[in-house]
PDB file of N, CA and C in Angstrom:
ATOM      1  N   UNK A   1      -1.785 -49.991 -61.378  1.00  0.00           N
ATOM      2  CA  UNK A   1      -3.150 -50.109 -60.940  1.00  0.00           C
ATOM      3  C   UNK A   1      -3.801 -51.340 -61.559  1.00  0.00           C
ATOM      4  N   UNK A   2      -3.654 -51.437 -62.664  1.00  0.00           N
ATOM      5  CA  UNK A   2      -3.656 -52.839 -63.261  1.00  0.00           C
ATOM      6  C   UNK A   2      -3.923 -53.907 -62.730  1.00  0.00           C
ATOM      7  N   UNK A   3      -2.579 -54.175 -62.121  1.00  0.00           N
ATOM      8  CA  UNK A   3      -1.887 -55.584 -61.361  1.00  0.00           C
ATOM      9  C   UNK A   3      -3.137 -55.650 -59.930  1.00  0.00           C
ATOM     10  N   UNK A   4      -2.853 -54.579 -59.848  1.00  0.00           N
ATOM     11  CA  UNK A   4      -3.573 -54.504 -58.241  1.00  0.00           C
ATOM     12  C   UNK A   4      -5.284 -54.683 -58.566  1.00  0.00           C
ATOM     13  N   UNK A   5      -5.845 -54.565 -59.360  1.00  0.00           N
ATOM     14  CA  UNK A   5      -7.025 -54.422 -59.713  1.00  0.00           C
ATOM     15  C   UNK A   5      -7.432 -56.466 -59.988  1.00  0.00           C
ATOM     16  N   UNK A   6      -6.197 -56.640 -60.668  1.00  0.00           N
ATOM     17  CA  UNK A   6      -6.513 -58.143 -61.246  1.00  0.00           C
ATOM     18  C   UNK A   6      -6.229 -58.970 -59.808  1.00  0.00           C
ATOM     19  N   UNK A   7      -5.222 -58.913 -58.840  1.00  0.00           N
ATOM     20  CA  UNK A   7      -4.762 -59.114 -57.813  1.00  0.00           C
ATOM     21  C   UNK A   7      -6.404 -59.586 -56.833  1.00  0.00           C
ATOM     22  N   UNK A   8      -6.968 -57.970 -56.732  1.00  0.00           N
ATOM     23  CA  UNK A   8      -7.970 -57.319 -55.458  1.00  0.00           C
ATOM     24  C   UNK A   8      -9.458 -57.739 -56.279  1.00  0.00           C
ATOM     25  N   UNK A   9      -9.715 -58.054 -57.570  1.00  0.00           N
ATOM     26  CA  UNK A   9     -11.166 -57.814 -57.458  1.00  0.00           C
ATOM     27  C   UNK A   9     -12.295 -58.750 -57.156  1.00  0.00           C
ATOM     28  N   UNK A  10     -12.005 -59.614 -56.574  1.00  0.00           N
ATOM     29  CA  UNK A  10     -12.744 -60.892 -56.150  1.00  0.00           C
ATOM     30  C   UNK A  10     -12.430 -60.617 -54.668  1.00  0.00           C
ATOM     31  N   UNK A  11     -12.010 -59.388 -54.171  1.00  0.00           N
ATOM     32  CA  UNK A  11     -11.910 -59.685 -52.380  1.00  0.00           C
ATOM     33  C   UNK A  11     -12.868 -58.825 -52.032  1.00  0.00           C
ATOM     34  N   UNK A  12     -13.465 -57.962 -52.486  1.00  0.00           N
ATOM     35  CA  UNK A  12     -14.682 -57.201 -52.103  1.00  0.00           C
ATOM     36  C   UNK A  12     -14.408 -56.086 -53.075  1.00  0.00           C
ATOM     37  N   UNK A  13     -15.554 -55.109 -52.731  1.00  0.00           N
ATOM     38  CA  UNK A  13     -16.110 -53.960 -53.406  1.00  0.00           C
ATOM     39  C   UNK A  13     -15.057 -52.699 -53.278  1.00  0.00           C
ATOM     40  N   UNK A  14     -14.997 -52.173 -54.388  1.00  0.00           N
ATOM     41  CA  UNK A  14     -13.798 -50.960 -54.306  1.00  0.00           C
ATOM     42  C   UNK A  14     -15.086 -49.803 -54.169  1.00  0.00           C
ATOM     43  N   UNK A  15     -14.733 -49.004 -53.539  1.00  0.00           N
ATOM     44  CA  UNK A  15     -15.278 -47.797 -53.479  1.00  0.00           C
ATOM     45  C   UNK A  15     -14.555 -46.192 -54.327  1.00  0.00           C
ATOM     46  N   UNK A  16     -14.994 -45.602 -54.831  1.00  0.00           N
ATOM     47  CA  UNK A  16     -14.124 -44.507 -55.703  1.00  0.00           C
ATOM     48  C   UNK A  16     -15.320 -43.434 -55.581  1.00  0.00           C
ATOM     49  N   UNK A  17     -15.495 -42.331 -56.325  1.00  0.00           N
ATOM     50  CA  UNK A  17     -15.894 -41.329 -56.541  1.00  0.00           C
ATOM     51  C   UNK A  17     -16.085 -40.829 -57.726  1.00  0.00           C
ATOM     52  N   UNK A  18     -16.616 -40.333 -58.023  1.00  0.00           N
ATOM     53  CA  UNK A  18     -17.192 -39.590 -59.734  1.00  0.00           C
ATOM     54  C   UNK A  18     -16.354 -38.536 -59.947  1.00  0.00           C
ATOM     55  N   UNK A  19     -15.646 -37.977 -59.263  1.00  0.00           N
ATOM     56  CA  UNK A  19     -14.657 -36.843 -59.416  1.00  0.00           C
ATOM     57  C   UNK A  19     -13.407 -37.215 -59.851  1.00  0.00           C
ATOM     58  N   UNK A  20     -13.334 -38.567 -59.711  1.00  0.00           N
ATOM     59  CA  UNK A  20     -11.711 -39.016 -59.412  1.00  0.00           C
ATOM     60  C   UNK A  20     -11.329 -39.578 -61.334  1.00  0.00           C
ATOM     61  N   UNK A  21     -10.278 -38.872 -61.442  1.00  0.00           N
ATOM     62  CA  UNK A  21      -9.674 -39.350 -62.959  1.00  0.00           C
ATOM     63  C   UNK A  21      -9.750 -40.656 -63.525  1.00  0.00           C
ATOM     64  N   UNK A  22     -10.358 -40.652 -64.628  1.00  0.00           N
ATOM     65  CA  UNK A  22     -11.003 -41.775 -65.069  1.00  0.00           C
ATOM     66  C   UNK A  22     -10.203 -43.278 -65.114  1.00  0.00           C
ATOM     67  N   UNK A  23      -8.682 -43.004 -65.647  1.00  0.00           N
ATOM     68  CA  UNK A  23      -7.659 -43.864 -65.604  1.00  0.00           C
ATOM     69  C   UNK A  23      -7.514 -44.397 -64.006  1.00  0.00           C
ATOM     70  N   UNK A  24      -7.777 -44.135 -63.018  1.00  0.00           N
ATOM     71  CA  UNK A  24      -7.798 -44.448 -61.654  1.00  0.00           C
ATOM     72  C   UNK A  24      -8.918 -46.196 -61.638  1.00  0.00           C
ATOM     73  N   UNK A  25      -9.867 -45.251 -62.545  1.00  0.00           N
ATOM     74  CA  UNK A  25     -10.951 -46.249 -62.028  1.00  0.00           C
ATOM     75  C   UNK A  25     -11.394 -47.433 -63.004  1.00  0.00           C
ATOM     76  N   UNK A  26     -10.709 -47.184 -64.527  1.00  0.00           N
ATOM     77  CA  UNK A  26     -10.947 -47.863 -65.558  1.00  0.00           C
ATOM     78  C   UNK A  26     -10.201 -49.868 -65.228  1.00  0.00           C
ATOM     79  N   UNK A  27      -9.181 -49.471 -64.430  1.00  0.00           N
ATOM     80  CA  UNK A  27      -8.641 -51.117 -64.268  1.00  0.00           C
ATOM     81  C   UNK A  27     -10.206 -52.096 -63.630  1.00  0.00           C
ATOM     82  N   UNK A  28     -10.200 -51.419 -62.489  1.00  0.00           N
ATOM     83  CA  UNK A  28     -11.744 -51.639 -61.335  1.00  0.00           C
ATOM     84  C   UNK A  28     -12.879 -52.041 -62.311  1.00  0.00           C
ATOM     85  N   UNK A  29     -12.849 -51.175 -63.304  1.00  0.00           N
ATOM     86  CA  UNK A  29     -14.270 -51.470 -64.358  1.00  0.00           C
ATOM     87  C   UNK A  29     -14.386 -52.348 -65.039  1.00  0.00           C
ATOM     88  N   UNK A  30     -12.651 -52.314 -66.209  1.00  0.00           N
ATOM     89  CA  UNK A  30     -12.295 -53.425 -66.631  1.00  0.00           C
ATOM     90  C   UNK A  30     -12.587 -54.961 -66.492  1.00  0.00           C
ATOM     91  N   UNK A  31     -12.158 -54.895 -65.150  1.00  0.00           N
ATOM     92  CA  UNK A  31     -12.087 -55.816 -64.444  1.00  0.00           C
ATOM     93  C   UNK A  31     -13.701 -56.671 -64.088  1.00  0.00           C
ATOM     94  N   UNK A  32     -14.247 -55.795 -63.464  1.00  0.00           N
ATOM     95  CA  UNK A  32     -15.505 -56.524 -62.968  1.00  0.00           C
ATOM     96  C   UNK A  32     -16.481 -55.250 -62.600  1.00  0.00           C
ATOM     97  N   UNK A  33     -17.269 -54.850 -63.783  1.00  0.00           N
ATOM     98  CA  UNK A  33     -18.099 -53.557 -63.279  1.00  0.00           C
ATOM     99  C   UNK A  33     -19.134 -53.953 -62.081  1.00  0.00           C
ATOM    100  N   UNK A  34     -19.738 -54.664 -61.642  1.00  0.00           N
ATOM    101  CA  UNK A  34     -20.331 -55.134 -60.612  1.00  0.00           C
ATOM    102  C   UNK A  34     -19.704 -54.601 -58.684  1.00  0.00           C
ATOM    103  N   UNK A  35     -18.279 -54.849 -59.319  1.00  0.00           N
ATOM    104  CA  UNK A  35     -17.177 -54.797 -57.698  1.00  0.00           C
ATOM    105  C   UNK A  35     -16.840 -53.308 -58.058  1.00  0.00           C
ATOM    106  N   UNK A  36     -17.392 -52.091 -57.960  1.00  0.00           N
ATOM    107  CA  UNK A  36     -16.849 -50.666 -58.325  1.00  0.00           C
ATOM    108  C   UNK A  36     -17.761 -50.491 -57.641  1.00  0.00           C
ATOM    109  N   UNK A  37     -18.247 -49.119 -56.383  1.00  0.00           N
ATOM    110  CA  UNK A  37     -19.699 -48.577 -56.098  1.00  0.00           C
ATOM    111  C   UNK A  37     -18.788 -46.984 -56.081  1.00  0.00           C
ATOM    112  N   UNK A  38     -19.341 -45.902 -57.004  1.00  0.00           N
ATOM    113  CA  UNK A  38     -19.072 -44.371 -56.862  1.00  0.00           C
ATOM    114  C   UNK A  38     -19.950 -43.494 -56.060  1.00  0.00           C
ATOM    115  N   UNK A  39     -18.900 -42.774 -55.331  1.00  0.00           N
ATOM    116  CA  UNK A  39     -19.363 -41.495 -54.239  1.00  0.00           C
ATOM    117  C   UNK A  39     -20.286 -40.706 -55.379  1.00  0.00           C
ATOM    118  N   UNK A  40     -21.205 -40.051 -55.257  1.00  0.00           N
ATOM    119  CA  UNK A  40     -21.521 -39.166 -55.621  1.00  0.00           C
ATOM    120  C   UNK A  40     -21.155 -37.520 -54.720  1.00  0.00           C
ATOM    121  N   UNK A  41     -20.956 -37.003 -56.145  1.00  0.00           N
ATOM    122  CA  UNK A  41     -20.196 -35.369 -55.116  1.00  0.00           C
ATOM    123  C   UNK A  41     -21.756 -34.460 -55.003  1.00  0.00           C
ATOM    124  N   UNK A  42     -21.251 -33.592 -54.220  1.00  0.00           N
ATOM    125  CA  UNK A  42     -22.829 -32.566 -53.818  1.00  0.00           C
ATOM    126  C   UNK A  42     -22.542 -31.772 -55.304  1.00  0.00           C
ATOM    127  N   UNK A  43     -23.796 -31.054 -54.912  1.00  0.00           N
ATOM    128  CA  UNK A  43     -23.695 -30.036 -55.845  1.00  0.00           C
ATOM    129  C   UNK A  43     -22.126 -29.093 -56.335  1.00  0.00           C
ATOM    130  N   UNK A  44     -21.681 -29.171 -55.144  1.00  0.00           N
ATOM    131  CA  UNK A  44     -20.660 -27.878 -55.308  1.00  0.00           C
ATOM    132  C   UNK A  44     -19.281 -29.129 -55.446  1.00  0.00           C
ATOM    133  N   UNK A  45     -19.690 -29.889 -55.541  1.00  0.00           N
ATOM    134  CA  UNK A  45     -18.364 -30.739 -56.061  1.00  0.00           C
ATOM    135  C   UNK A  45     -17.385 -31.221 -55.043  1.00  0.00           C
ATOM    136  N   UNK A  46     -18.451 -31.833 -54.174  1.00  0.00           N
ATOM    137  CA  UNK A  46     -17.287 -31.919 -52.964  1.00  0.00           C
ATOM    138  C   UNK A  46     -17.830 -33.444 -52.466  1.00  0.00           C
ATOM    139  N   UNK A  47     -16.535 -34.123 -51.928  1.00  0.00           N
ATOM    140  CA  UNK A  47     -16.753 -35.560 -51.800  1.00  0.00           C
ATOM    141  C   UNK A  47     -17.262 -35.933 -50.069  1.00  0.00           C
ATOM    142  N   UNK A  48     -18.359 -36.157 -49.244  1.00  0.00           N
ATOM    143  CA  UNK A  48     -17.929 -35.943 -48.314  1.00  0.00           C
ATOM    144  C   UNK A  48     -18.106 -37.598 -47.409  1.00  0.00           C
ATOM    145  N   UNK A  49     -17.210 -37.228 -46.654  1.00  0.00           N
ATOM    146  CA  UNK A  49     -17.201 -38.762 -45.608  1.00  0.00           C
ATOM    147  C   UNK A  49     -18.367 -39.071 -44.790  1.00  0.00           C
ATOM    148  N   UNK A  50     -19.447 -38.668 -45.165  1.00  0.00           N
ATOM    149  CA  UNK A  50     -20.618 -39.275 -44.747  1.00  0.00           C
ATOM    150  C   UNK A  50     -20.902 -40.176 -45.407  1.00  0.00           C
ATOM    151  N   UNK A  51     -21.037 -39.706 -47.026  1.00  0.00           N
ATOM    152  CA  UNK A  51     -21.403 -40.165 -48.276  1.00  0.00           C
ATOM    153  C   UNK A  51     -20.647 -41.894 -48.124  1.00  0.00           C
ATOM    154  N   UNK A  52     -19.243 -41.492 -48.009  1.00  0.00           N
ATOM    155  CA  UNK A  52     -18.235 -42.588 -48.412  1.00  0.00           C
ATOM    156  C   UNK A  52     -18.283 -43.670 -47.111  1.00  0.00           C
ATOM    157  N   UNK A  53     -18.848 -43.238 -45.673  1.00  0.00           N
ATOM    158  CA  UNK A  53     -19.067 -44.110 -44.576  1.00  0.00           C
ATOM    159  C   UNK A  53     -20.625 -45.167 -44.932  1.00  0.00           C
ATOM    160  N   UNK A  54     -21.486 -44.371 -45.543  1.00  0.00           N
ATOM    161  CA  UNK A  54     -22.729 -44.850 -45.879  1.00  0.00           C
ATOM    162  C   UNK A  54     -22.658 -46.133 -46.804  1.00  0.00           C
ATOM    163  N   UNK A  55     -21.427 -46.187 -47.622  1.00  0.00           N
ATOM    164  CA  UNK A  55     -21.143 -47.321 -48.632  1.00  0.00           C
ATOM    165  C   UNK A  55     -20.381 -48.368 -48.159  1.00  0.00           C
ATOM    166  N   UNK A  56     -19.817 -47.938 -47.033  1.00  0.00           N
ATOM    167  CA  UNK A  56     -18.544 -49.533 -46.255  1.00  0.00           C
ATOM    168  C   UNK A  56     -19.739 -50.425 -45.615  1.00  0.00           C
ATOM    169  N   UNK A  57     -19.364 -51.438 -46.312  1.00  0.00           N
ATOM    170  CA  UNK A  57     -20.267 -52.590 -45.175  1.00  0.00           C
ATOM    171  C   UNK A  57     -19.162 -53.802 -45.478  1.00  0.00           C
ATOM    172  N   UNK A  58     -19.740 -54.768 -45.268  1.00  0.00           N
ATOM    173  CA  UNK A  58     -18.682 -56.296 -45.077  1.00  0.00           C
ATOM    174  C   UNK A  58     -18.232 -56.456 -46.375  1.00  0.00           C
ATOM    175  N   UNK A  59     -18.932 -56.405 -47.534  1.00  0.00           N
ATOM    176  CA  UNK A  59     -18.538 -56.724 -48.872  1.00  0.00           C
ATOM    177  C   UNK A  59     -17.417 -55.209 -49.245  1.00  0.00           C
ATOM    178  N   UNK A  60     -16.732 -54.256 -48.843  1.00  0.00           N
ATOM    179  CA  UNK A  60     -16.559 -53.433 -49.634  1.00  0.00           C
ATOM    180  C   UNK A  60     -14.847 -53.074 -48.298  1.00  0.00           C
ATOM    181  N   UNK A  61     -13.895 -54.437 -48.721  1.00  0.00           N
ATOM    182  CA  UNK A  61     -12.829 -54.249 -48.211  1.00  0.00           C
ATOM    183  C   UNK A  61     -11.577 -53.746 -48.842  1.00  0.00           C
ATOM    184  N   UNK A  62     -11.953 -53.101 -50.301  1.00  0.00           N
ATOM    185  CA  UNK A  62     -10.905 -52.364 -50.542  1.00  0.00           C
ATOM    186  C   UNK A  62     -11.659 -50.975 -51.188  1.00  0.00           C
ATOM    187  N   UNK A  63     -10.660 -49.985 -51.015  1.00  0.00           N
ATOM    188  CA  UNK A  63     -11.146 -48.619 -51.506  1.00  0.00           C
ATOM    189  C   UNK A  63     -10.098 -48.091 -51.805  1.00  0.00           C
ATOM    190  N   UNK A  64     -10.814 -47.148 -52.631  1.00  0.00           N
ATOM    191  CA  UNK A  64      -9.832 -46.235 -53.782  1.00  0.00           C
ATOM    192  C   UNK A  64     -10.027 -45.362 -53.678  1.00  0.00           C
ATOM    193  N   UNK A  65     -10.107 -44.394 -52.965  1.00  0.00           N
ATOM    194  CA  UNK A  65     -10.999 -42.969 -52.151  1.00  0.00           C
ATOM    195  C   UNK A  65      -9.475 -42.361 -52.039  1.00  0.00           C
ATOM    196  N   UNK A  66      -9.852 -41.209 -52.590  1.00  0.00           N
ATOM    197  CA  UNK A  66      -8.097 -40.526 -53.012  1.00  0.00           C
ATOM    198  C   UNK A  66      -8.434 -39.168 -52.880  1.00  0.00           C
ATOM    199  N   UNK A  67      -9.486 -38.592 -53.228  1.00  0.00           N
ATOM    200  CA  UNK A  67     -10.194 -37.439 -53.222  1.00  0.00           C
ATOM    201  C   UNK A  67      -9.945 -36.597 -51.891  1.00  0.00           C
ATOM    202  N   UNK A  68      -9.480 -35.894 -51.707  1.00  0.00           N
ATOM    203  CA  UNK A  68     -10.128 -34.823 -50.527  1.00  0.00           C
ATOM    204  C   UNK A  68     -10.986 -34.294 -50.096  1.00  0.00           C
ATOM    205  N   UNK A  69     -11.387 -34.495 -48.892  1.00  0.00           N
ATOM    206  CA  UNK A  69     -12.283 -33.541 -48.412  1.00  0.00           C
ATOM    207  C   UNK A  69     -12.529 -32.034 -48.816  1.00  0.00           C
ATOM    208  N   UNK A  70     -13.214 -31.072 -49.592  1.00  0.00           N
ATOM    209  CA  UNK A  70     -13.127 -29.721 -49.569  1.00  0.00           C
ATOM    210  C   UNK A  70     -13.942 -29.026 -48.580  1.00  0.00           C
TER     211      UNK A  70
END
């Protein structure tokens, strides 16, 4: 995740989630906290693809969205 993080973070915005294991998202942060934007989960802890459609625009061509739908 590393490689890929140093590789990807000048090509746009990664998208991830607040649920998702911290080691997932720490390269992304590392890297350039600015290029990271997190899903927020509902109350009941659930990630949903409204949330994660509401955040894609032109700047945000890679994502890290791993989470499931519940």
């Amino acid at each position: 995740m590393n490689i890929i993080a140093h590789m990807l973070s000048d090509k746009g915005i990664v998208i991830s989630n607040e649920l998702e294991f911290p080691s997932s998202n720490l390269p992304w942060l590392n890297k350039n906290t600015d290029n990271i934007r997190f899903v927020k989960a509902t109350d009941d802890n659930k990630i949903l693809i409204e949330d994660i459609t509401k955040m894609v625009d032109q700047s945000s061509k890679t994502k890290t969205v791993d989470t499931e739908v519940l």
